[in-house]
PDB file of N, CA and C in Angstrom:
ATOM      1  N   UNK A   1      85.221  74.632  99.329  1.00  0.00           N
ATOM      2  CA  UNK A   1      86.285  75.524  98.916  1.00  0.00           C
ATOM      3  C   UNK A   1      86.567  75.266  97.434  1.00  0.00           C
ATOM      4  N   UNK A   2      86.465  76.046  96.602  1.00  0.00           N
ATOM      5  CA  UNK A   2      86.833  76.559  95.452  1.00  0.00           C
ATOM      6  C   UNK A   2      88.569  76.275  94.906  1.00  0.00           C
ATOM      7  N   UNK A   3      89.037  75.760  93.887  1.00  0.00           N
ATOM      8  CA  UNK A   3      90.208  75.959  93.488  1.00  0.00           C
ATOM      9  C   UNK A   3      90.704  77.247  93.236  1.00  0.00           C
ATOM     10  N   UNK A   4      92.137  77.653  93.912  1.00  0.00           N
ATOM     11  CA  UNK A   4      91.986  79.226  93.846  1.00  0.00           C
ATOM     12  C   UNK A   4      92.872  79.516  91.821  1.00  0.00           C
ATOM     13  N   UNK A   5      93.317  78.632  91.123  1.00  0.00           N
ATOM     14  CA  UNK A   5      93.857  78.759  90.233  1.00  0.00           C
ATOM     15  C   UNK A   5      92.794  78.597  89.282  1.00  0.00           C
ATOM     16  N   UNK A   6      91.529  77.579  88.987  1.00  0.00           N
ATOM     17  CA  UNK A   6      90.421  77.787  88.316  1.00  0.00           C
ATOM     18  C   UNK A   6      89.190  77.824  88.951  1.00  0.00           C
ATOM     19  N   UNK A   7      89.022  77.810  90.085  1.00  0.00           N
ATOM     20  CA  UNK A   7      88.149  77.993  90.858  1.00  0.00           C
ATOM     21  C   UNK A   7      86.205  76.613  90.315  1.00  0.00           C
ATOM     22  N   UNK A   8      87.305  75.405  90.056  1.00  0.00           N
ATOM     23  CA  UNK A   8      86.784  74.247  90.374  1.00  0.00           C
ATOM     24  C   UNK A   8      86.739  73.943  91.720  1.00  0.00           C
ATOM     25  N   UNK A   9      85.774  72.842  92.039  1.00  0.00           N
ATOM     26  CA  UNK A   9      85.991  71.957  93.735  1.00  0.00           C
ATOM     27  C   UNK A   9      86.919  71.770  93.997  1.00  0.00           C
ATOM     28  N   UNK A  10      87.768  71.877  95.164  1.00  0.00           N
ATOM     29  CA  UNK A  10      88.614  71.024  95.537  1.00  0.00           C
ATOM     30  C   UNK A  10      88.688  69.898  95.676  1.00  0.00           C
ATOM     31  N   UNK A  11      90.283  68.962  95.370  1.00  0.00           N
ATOM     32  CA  UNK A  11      89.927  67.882  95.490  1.00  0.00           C
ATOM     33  C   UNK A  11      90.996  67.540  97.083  1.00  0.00           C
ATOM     34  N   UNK A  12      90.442  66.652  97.932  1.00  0.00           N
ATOM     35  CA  UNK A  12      91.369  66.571  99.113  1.00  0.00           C
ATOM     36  C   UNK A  12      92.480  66.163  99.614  1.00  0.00           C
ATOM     37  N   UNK A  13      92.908  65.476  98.158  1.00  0.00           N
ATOM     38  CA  UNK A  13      93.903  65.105  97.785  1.00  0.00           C
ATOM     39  C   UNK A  13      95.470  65.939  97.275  1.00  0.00           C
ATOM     40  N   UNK A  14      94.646  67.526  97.046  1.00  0.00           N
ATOM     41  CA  UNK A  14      95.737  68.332  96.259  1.00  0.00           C
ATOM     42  C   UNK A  14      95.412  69.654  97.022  1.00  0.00           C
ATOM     43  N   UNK A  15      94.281  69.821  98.032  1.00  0.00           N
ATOM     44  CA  UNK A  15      93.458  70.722  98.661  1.00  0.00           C
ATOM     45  C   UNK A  15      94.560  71.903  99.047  1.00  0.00           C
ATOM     46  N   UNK A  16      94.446  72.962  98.549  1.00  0.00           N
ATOM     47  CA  UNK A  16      93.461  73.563  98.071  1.00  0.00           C
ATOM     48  C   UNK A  16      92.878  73.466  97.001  1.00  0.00           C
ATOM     49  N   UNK A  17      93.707  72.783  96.329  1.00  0.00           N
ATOM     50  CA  UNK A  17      93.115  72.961  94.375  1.00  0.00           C
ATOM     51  C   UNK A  17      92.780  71.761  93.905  1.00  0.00           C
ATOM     52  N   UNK A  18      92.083  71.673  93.235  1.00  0.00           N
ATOM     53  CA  UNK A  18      91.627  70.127  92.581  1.00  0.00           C
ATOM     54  C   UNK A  18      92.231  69.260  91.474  1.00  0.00           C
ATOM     55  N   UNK A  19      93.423  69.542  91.513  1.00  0.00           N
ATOM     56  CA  UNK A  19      94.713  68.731  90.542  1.00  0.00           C
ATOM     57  C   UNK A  19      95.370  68.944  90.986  1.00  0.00           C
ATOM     58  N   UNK A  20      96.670  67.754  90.536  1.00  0.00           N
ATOM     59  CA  UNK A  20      98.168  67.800  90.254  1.00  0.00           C
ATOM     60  C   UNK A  20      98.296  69.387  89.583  1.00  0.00           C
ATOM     61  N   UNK A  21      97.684  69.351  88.039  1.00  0.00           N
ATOM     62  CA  UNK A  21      98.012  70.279  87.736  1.00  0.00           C
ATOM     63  C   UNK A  21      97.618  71.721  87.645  1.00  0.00           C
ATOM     64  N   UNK A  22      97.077  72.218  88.591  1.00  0.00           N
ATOM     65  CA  UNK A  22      96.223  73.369  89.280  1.00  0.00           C
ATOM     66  C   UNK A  22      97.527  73.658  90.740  1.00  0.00           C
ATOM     67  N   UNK A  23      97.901  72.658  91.239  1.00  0.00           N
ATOM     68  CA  UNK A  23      99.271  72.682  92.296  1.00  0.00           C
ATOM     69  C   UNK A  23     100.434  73.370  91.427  1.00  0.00           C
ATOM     70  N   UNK A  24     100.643  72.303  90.419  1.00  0.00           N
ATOM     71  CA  UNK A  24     101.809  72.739  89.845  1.00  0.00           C
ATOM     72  C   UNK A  24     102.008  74.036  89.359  1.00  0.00           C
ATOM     73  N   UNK A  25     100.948  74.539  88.920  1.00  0.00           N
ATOM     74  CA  UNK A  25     100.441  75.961  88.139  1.00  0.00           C
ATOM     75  C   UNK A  25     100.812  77.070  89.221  1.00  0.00           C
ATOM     76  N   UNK A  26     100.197  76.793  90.477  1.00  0.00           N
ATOM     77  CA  UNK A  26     100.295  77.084  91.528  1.00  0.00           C
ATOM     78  C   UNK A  26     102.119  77.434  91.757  1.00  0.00           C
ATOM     79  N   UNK A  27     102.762  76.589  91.992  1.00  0.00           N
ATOM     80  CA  UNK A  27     104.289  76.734  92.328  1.00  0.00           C
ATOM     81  C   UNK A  27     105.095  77.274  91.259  1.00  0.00           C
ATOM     82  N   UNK A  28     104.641  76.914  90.041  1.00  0.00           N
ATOM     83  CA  UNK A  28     105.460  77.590  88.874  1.00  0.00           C
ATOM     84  C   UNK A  28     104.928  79.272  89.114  1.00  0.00           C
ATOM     85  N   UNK A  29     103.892  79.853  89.981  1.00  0.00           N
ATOM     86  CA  UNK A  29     103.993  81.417  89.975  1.00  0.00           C
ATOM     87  C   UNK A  29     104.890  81.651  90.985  1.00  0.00           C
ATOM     88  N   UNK A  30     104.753  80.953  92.169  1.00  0.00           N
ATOM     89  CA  UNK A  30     105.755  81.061  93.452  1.00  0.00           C
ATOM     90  C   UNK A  30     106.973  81.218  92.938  1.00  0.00           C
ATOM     91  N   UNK A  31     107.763  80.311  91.786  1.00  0.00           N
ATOM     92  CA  UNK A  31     109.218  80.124  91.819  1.00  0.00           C
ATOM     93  C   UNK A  31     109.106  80.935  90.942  1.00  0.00           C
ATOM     94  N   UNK A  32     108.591  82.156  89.729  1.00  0.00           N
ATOM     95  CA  UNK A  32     108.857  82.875  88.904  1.00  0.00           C
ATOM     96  C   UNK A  32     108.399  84.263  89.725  1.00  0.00           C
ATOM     97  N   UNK A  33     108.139  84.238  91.365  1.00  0.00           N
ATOM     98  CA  UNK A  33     108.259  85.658  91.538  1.00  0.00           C
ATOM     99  C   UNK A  33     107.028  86.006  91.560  1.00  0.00           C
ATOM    100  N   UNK A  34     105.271  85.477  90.571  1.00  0.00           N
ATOM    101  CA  UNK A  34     104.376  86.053  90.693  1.00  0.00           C
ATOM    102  C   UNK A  34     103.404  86.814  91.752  1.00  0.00           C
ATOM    103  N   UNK A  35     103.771  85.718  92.625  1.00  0.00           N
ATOM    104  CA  UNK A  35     103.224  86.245  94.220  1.00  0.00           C
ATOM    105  C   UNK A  35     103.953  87.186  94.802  1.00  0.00           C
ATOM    106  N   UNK A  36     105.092  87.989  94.086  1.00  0.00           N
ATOM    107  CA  UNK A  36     105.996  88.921  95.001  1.00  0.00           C
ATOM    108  C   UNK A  36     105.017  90.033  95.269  1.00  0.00           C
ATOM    109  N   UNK A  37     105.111  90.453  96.613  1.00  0.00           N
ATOM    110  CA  UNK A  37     104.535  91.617  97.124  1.00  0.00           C
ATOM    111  C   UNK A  37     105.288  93.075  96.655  1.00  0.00           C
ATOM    112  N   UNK A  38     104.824  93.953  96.094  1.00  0.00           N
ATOM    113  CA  UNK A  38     105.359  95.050  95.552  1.00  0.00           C
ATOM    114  C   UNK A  38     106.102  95.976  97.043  1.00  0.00           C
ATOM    115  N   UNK A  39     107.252  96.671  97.353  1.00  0.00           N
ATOM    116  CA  UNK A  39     107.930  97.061  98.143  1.00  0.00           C
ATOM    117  C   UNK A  39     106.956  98.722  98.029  1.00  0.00           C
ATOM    118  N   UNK A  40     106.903  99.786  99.027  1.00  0.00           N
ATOM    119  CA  UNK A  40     106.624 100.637  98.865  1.00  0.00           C
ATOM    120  C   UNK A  40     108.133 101.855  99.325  1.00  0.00           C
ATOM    121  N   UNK A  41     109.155 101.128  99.767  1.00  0.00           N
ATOM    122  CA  UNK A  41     110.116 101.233 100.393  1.00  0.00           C
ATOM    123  C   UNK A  41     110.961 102.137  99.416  1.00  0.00           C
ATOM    124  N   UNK A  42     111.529 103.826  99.355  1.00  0.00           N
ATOM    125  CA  UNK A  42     111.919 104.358  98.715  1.00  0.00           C
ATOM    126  C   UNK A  42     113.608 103.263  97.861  1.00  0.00           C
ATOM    127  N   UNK A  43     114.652 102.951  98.825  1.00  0.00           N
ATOM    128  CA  UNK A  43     115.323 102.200  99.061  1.00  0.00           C
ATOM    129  C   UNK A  43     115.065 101.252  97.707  1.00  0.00           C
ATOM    130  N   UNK A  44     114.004 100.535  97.896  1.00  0.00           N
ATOM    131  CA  UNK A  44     113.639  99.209  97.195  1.00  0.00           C
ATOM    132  C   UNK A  44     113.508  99.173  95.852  1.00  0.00           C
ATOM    133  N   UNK A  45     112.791 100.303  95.703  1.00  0.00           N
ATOM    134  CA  UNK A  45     112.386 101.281  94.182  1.00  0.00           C
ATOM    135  C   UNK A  45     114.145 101.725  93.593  1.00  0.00           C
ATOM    136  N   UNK A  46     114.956 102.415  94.192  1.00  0.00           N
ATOM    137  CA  UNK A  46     116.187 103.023  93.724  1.00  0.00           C
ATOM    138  C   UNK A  46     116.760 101.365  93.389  1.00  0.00           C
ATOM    139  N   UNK A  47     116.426 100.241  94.208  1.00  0.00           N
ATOM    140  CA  UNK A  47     117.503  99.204  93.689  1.00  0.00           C
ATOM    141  C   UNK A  47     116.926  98.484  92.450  1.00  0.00           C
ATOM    142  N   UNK A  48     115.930  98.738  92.415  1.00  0.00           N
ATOM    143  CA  UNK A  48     114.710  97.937  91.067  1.00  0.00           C
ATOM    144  C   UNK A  48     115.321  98.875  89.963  1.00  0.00           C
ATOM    145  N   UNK A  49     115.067 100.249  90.072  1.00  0.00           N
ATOM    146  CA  UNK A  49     115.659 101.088  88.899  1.00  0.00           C
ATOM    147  C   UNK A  49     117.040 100.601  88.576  1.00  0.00           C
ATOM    148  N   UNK A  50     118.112 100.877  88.990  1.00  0.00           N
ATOM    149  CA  UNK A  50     119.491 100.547  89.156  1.00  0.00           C
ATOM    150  C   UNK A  50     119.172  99.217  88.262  1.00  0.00           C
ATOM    151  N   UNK A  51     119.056  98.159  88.815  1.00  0.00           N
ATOM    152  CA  UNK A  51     118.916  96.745  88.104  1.00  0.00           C
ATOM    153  C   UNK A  51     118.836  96.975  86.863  1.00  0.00           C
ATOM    154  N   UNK A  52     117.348  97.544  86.629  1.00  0.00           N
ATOM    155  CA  UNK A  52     116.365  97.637  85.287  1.00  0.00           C
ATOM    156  C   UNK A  52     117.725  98.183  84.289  1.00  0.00           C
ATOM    157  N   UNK A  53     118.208  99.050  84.540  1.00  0.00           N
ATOM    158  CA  UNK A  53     118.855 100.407  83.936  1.00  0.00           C
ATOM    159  C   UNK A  53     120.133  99.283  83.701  1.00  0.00           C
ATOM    160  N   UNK A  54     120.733  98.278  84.541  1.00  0.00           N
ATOM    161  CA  UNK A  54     121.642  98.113  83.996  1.00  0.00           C
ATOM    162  C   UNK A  54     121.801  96.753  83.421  1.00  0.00           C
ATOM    163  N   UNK A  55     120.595  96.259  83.372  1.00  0.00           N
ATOM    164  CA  UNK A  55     120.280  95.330  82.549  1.00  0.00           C
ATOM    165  C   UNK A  55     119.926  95.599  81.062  1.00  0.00           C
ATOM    166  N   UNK A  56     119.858  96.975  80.683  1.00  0.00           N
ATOM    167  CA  UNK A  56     119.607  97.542  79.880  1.00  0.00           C
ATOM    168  C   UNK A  56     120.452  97.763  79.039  1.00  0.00           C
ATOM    169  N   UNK A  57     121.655  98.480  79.978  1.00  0.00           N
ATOM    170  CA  UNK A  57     122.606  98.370  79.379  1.00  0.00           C
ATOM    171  C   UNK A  57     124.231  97.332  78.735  1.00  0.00           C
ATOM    172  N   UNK A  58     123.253  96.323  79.377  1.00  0.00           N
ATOM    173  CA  UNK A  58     124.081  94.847  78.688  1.00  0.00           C
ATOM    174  C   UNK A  58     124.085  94.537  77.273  1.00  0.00           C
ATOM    175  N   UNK A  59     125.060  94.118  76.400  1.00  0.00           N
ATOM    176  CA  UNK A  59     124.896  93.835  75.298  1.00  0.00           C
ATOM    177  C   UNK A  59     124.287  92.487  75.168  1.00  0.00           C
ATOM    178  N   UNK A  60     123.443  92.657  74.361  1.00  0.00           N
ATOM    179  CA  UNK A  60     122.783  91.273  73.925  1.00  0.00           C
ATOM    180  C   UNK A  60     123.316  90.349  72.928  1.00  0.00           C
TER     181      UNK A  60
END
């Protein structure tokens, strides 16, 4: 099995990935959202807009 972040060996120690830091790389996408699955959900879309729009309109 392949590291899925550089797709080095695994090591069995960190398995799936072959570092500490290939793991860590790993969880820093988890906790910033990267792995979020996109919603197809009309609902989901109107609350993403809304957000966007009024984050927009915050003063910086």
């Amino acid at each position: 099995m392949s590291c899925p972040i550089c797709a080095a060996p695994s090591d069995p120690r960190y398995r799936p990935f072959c570092s500490k830091r290939c793991a860590d790389v790993d969880l820093a996408k988890w906790l910033r959202g990267g792995y979020a699955v996109p919603s197809e959900e009309p609902e989901d879309v109107e609350e993403a807009l809304e957000a966007v729009e009024q984050a927009l309109r915050k003063p910086q």
